[in-house]
C-alpha atoms as a PDB file:
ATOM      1  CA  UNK A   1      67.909   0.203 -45.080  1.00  0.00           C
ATOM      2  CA  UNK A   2      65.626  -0.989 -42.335  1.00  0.00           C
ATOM      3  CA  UNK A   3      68.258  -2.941 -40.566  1.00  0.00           C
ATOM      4  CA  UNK A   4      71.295  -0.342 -40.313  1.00  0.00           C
ATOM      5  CA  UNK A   5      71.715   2.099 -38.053  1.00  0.00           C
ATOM      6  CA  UNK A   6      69.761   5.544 -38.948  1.00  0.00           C
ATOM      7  CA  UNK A   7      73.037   7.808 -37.816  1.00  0.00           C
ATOM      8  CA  UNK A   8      75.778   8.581 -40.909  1.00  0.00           C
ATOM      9  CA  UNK A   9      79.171   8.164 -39.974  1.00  0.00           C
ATOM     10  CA  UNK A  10      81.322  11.404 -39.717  1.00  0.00           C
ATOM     11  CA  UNK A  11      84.496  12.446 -39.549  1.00  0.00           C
ATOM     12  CA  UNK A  12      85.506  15.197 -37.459  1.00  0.00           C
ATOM     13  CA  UNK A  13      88.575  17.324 -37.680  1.00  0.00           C
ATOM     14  CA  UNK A  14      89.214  21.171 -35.851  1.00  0.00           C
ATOM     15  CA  UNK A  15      87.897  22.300 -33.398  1.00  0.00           C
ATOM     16  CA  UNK A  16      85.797  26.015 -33.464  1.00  0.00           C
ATOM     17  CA  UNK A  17      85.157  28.960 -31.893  1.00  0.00           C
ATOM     18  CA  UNK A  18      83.510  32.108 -32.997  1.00  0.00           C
ATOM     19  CA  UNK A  19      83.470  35.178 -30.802  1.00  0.00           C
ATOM     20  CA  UNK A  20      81.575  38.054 -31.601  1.00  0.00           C
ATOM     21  CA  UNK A  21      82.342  41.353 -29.458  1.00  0.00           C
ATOM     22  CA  UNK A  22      80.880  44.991 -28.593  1.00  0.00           C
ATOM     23  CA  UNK A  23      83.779  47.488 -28.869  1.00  0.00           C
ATOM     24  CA  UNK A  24      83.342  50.149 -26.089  1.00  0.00           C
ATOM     25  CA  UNK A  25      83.562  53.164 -28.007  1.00  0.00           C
ATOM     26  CA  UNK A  26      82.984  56.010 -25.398  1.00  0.00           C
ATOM     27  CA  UNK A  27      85.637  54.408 -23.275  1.00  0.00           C
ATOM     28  CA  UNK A  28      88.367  54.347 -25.988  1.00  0.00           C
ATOM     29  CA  UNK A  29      88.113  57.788 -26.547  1.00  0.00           C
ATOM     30  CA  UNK A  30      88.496  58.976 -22.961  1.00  0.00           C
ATOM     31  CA  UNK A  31      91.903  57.327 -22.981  1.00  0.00           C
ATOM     32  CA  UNK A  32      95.229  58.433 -22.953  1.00  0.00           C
ATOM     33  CA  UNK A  33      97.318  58.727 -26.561  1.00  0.00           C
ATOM     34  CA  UNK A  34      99.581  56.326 -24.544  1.00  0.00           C
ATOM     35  CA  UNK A  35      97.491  54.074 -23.277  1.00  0.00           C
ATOM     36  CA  UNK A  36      95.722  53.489 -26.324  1.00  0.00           C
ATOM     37  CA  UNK A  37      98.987  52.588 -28.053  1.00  0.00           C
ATOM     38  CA  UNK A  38     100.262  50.421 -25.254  1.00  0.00           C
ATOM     39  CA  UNK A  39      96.911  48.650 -25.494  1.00  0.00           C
ATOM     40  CA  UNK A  40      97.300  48.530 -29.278  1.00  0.00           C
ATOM     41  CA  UNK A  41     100.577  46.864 -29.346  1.00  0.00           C
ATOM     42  CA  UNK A  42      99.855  44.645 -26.534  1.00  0.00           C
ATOM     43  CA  UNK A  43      96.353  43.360 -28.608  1.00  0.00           C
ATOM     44  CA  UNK A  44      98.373  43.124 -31.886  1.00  0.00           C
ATOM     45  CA  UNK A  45     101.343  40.325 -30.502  1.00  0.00           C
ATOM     46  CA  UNK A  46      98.658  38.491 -28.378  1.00  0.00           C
ATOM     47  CA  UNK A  47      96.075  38.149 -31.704  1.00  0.00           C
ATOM     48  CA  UNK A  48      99.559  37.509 -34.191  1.00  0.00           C
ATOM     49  CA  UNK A  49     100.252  34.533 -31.778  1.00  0.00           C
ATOM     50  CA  UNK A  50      96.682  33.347 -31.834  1.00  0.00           C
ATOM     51  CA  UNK A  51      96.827  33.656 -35.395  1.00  0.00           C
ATOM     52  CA  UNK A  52     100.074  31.814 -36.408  1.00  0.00           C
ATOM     53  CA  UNK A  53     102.210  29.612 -34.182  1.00  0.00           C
ATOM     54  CA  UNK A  54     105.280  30.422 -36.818  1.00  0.00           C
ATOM     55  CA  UNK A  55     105.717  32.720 -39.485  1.00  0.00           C
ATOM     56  CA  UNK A  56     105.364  30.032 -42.501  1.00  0.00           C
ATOM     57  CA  UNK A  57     102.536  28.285 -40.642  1.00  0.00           C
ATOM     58  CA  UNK A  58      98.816  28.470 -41.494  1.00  0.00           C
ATOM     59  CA  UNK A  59      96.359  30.633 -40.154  1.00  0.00           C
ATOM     60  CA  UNK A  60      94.177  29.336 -37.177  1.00  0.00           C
ATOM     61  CA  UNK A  61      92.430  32.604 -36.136  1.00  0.00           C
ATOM     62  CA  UNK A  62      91.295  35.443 -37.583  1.00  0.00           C
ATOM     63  CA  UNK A  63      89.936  38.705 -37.264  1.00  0.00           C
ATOM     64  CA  UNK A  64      87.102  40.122 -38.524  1.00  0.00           C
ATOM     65  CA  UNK A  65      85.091  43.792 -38.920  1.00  0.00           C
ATOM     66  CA  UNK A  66      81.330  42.640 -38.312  1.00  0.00           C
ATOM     67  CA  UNK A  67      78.938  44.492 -39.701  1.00  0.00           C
ATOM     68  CA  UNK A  68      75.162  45.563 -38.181  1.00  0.00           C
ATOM     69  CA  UNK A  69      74.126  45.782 -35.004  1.00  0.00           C
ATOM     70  CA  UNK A  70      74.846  42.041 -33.532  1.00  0.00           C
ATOM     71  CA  UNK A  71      78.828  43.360 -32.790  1.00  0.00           C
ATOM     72  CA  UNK A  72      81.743  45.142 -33.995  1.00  0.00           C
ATOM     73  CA  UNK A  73      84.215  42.423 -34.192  1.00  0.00           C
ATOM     74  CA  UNK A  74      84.393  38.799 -35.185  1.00  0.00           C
ATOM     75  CA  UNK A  75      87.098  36.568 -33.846  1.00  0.00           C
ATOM     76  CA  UNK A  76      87.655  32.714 -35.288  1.00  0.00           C
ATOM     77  CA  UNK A  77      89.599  30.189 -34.240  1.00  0.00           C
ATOM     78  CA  UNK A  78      90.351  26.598 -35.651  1.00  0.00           C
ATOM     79  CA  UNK A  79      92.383  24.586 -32.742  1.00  0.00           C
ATOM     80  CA  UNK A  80      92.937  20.880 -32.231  1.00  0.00           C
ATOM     81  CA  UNK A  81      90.561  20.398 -28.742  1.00  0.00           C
ATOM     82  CA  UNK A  82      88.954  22.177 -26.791  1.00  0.00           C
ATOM     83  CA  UNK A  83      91.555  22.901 -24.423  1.00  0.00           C
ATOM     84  CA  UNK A  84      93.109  24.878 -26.491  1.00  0.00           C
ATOM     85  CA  UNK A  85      90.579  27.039 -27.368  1.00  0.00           C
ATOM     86  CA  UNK A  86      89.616  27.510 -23.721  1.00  0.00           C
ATOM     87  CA  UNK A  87      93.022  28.943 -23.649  1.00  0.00           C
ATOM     88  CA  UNK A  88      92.576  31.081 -26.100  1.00  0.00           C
ATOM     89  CA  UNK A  89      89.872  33.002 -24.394  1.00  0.00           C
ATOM     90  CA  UNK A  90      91.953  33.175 -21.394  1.00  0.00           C
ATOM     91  CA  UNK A  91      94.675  34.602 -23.065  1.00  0.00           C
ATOM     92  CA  UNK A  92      92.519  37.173 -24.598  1.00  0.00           C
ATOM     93  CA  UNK A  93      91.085  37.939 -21.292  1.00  0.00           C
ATOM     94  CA  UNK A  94      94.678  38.564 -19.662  1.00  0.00           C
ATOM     95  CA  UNK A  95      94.968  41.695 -22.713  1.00  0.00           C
ATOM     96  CA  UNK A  96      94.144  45.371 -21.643  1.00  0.00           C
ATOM     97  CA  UNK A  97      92.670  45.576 -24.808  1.00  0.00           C
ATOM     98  CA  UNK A  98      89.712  42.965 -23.711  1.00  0.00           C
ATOM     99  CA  UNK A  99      88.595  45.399 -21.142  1.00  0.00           C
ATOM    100  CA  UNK A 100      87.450  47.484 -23.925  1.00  0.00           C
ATOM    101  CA  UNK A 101      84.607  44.308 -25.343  1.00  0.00           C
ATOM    102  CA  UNK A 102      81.838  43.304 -24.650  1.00  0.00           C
ATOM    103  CA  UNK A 103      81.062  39.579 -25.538  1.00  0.00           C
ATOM    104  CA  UNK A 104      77.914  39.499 -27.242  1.00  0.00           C
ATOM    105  CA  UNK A 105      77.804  36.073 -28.620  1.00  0.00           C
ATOM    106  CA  UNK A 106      79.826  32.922 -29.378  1.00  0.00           C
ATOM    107  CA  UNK A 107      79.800  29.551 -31.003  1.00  0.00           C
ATOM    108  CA  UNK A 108      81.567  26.108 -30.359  1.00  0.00           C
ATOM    109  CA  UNK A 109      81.633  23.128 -32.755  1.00  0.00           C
ATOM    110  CA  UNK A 110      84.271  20.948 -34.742  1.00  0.00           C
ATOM    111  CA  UNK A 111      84.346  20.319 -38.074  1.00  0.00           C
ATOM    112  CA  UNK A 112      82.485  17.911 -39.693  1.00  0.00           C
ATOM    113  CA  UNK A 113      81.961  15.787 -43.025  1.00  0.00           C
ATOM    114  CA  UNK A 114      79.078  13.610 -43.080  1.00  0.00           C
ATOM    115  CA  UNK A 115      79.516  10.457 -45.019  1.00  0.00           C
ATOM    116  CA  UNK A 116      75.745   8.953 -46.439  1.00  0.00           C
ATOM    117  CA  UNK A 117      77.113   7.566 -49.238  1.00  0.00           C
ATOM    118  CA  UNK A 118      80.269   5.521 -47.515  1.00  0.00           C
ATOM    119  CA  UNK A 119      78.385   5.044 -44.408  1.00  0.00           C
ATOM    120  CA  UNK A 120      75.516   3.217 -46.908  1.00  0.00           C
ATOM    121  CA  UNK A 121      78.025   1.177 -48.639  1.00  0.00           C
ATOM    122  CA  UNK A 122      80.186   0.089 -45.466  1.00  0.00           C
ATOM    123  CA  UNK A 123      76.698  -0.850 -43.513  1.00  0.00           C
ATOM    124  CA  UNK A 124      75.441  -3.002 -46.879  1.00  0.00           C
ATOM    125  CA  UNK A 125      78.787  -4.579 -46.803  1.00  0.00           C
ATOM    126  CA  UNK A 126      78.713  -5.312 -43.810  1.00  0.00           C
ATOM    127  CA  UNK A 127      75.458  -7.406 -43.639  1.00  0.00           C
ATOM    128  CA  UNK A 128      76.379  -8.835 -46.794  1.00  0.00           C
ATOM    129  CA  UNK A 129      79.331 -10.663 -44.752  1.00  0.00           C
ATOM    130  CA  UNK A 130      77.139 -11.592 -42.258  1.00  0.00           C
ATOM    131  CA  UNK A 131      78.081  -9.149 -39.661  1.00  0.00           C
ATOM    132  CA  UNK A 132      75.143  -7.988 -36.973  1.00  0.00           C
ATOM    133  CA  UNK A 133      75.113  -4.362 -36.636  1.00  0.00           C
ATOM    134  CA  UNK A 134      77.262  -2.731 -33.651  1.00  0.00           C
ATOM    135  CA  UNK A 135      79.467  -6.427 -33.775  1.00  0.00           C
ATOM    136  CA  UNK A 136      83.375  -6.118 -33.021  1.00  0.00           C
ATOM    137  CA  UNK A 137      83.156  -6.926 -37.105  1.00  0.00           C
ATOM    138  CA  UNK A 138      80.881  -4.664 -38.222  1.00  0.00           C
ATOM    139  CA  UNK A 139      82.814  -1.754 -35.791  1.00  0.00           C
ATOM    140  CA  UNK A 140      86.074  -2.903 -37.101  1.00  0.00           C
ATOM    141  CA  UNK A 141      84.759  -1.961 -41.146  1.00  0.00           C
ATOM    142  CA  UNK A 142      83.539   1.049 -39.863  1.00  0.00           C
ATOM    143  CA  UNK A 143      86.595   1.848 -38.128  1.00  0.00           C
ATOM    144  CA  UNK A 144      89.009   0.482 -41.833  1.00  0.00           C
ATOM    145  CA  UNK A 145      85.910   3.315 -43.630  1.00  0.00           C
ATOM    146  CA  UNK A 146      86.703   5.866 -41.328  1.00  0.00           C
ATOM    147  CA  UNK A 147      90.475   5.485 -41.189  1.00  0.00           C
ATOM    148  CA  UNK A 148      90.501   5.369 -45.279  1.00  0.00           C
ATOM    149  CA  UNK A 149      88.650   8.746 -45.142  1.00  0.00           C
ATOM    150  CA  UNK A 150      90.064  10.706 -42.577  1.00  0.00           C
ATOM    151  CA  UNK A 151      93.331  10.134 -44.530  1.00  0.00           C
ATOM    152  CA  UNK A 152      91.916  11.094 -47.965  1.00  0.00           C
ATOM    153  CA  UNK A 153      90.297  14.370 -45.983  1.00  0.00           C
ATOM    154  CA  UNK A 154      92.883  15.455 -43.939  1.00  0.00           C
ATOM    155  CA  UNK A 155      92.892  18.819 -45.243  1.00  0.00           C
ATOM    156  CA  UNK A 156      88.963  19.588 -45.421  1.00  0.00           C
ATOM    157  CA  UNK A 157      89.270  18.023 -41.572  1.00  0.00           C
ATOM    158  CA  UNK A 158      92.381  20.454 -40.337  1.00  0.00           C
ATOM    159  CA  UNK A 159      92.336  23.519 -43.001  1.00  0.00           C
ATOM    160  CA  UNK A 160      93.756  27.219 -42.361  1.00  0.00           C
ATOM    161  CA  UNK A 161      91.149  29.802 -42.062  1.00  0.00           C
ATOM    162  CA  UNK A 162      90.543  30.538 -45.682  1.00  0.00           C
ATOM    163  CA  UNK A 163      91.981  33.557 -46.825  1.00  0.00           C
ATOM    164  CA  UNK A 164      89.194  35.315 -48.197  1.00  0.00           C
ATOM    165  CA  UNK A 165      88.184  38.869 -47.856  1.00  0.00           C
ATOM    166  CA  UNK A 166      84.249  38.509 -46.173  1.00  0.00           C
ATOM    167  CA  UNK A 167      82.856  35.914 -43.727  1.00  0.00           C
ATOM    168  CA  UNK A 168      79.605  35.020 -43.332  1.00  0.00           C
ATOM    169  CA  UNK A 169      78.380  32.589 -40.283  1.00  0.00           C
ATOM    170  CA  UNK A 170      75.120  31.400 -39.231  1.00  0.00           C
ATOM    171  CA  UNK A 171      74.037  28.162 -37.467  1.00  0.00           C
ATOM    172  CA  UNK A 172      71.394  25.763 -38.451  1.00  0.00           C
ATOM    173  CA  UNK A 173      69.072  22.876 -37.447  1.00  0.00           C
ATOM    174  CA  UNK A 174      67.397  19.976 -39.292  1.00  0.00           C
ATOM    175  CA  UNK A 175      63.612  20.206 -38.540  1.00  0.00           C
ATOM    176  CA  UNK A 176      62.259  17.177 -36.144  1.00  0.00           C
ATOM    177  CA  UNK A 177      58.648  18.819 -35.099  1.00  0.00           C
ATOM    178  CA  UNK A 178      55.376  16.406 -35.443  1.00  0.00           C
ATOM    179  CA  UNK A 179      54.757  16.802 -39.092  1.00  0.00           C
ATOM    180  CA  UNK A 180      58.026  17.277 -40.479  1.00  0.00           C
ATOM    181  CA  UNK A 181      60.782  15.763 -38.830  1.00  0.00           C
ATOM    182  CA  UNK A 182      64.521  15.036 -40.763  1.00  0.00           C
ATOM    183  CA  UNK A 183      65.201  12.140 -38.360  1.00  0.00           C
ATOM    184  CA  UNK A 184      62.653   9.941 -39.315  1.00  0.00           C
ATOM    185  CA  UNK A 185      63.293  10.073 -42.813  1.00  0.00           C
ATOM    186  CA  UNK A 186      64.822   6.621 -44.030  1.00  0.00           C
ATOM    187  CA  UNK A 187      68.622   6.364 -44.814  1.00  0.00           C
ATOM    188  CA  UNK A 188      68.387   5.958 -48.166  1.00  0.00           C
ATOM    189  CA  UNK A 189      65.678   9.490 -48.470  1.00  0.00           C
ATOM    190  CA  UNK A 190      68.296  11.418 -46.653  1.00  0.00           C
ATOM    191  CA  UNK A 191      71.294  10.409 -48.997  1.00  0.00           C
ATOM    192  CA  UNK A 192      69.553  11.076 -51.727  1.00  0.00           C
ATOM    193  CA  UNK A 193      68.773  14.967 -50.729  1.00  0.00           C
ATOM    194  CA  UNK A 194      72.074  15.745 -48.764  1.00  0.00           C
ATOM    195  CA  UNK A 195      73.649  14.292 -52.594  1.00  0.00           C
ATOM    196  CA  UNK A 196      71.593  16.773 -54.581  1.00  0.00           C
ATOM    197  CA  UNK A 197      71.869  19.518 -51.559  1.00  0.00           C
ATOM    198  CA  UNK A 198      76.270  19.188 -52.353  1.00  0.00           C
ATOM    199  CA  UNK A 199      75.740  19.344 -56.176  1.00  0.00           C
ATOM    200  CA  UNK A 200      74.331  23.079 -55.400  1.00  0.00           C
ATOM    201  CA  UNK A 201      77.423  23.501 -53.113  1.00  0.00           C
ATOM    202  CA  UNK A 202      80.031  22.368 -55.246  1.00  0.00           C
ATOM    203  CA  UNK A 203      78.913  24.628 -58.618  1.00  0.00           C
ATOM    204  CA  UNK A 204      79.424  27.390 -56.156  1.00  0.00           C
ATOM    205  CA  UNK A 205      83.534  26.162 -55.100  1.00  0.00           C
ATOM    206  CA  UNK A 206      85.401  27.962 -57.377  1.00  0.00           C
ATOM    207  CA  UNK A 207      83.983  31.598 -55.952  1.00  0.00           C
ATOM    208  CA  UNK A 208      83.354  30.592 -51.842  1.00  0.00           C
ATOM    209  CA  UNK A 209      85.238  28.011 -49.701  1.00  0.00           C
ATOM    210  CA  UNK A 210      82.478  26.206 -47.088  1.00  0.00           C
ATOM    211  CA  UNK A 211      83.023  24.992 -43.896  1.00  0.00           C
ATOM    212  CA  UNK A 212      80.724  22.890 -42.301  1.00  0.00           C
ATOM    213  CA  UNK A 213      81.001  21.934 -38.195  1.00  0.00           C
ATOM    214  CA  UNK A 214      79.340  20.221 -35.923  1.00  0.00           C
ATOM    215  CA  UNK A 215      77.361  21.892 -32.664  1.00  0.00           C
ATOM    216  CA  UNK A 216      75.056  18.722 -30.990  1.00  0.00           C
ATOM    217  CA  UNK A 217      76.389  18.813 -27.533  1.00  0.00           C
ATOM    218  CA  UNK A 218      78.155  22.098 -27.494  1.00  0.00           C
ATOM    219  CA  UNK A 219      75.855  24.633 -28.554  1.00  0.00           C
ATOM    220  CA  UNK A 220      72.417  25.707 -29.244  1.00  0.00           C
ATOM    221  CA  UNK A 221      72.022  24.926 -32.527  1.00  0.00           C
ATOM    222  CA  UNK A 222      73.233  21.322 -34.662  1.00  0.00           C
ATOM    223  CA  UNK A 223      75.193  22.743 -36.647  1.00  0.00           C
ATOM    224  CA  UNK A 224      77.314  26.237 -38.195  1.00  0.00           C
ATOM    225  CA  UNK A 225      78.371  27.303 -41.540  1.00  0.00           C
ATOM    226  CA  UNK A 226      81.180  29.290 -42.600  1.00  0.00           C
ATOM    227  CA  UNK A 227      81.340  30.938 -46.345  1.00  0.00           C
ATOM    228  CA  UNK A 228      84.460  32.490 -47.078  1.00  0.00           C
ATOM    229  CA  UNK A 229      84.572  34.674 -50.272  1.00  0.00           C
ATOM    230  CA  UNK A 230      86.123  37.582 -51.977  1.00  0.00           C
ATOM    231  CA  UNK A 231      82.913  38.864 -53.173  1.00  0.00           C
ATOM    232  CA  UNK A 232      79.911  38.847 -50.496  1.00  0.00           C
ATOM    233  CA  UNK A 233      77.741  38.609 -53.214  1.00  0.00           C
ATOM    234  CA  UNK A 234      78.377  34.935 -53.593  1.00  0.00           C
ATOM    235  CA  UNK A 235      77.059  34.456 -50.116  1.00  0.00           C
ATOM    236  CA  UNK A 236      72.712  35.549 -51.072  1.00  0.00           C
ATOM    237  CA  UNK A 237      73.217  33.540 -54.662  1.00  0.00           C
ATOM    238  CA  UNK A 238      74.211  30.269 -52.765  1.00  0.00           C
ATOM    239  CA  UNK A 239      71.934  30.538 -49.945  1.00  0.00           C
ATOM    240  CA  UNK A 240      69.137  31.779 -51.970  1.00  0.00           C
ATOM    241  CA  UNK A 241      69.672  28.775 -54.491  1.00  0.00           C
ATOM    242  CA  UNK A 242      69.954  26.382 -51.791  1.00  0.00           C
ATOM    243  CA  UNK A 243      66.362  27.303 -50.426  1.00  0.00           C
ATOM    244  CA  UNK A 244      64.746  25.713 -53.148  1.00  0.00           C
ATOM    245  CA  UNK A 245      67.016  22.399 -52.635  1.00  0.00           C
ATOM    246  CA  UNK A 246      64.290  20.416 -51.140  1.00  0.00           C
ATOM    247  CA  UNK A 247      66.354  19.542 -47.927  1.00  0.00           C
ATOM    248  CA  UNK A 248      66.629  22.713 -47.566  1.00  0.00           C
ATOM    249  CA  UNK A 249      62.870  23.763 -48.231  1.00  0.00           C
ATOM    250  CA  UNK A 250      61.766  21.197 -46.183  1.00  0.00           C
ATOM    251  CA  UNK A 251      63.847  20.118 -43.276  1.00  0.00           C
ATOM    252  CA  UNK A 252      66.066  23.122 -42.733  1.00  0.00           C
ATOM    253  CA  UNK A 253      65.630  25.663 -39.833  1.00  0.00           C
ATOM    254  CA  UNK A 254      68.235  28.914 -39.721  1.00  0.00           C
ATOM    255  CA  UNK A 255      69.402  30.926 -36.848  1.00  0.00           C
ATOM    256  CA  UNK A 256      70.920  34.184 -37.166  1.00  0.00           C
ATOM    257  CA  UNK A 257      73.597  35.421 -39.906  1.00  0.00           C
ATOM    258  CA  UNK A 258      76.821  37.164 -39.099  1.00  0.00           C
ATOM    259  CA  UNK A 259      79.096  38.931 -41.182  1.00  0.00           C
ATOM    260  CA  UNK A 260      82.149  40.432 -41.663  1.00  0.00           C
ATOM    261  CA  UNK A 261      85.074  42.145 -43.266  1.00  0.00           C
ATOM    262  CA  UNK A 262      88.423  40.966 -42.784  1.00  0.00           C
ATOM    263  CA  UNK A 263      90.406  42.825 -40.566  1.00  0.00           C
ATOM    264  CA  UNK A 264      94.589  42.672 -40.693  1.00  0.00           C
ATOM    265  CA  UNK A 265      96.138  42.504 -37.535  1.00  0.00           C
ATOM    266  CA  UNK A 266      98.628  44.990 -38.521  1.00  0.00           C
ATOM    267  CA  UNK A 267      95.160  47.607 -39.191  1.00  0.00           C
ATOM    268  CA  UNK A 268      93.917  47.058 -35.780  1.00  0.00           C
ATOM    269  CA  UNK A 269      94.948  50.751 -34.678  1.00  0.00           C
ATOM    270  CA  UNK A 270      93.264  52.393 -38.208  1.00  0.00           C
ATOM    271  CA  UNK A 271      90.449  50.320 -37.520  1.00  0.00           C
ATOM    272  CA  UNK A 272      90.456  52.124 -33.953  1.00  0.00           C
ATOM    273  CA  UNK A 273      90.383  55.408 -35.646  1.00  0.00           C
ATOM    274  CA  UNK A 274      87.365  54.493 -38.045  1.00  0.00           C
ATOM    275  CA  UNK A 275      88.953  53.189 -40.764  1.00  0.00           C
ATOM    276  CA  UNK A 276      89.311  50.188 -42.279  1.00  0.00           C
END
């Protein structure tokens, strides 16, 4: 496809944040039984809020146990801009209870689903009418391709945090160094691998729910994954499998994991007396 444009068309849906937090143990324990549960109570309606706008609504945040040395909790978000989830870490920041964490890390993006095989078939249409790429024509099919698929995607775009027991993050890149670099490879290579890439992916949906998101622009890496699953063990089979997926073997570069246990809101104050 030497005459279309080299960039897929995407649709993009939530936005993301990931927050991962030092707990300050040694000050905890020098406070008062009183303070602790005023601090407690206070953390517990701020997060429920964060977490559910109503009672029957879905869940846009979550909390998470992490485990290892990278943090002791996890906190993700799914909101509709980034406004709101600005707002989100100023609320948190108003709670006595964020005096107690240290902010070791974080992650912005916005979901994502990358469309090679649509974006292939609108662009060959396209020419076939006659339309010259970037043309009020050619942008209105793109716009009809996009609209068609947003619709049929809606809830891959906007989904609840999954309700699964572990979470495992990490971002990612696509190699582009001298030898070995993803955005030179033609269209028509790259659809071909991403394809085979999802058929790994999708033998692996009935036992972990994936959520891809976009990061060029906001953060330091292109792009972060989220597995949710009720048994962690799902989380080294796919990845491991997936390193032999030649997109994978080749072009893929990974940062660091993160992982955690799912922590109730309503446990928060076992959790703060070691247990889970």
């Amino acid at each position: 496809m030497p005459d279309h444009p080299p960039v897929p068309l995407t649709l993009e849906g939530s936005w993301l944040l990931h927050q991962f937090f030092r707990f300050d143990w040694k000050a905890w324990r020098c406070c008062a039984q009183g303070e602790r549960s005023e601090t407690v109570d206070e953390a517990v309606a701020t997060l429920q809020k964060m977490e559910r706008p109503g009672a029957d609504a879905p869940a846009r945040s979550a909390l998470y146990s992490q485990l290892g040395y990278k943090g002791d909790l996890m906190l993700v978000h799914f909101r509709d801009s980034l406004d709101e989830l600005n707002q989100i870490e100023l609320d948190l920041a108003q709670t006595r209870f964020f005096d107690f964490l240290d902010q070791r890390h974080s992650y912005v993006s916005v979901i994502e689903l990358g469309l090679y095989e649509s974006s292939r078939k609108t662009y060959e249409a396209a020419s076939e009418r006659g339309f010259a790429a970037h043309s009020p024509e050619w942008n209105a099919e793109v716009d009809a391709t996009l609209a068609r698929q947003a619709e049929a995607m809606k809830t891959r775009l906007f989904p609840a945090v999954p309700d699964a027991k572990y979470l495992s993050f990490y971002p990612m890149d696509r190699k582009r160094g001298e030898g070995v670099n993803w955005y030179t490879v033609p269209f028509a290579e790259r659809q071909r691998m991403m394809h085979e890439h999802g058929l790994i992916g999708r033998r692996y949906g009935d036992r972990v729910r994936q959520i891809i998101s976009g990061s060029i622009g906001y953060d330091d890496w292109e792009w972060g994954v989220d597995l949710f699953a009720d048994d962690p063990l799902v989380f080294k089979k796919l990845i491991y499998e997936m390193r032999f997926d030649e997109v994978s073997a080749v072009y893929a570069l990974f940062g660091q994991f993160f992982v955690g246990v799912r922590l109730e809101l309503e446990k928060l104050e076992n959790w703060l007396a070691g247990k889970l």
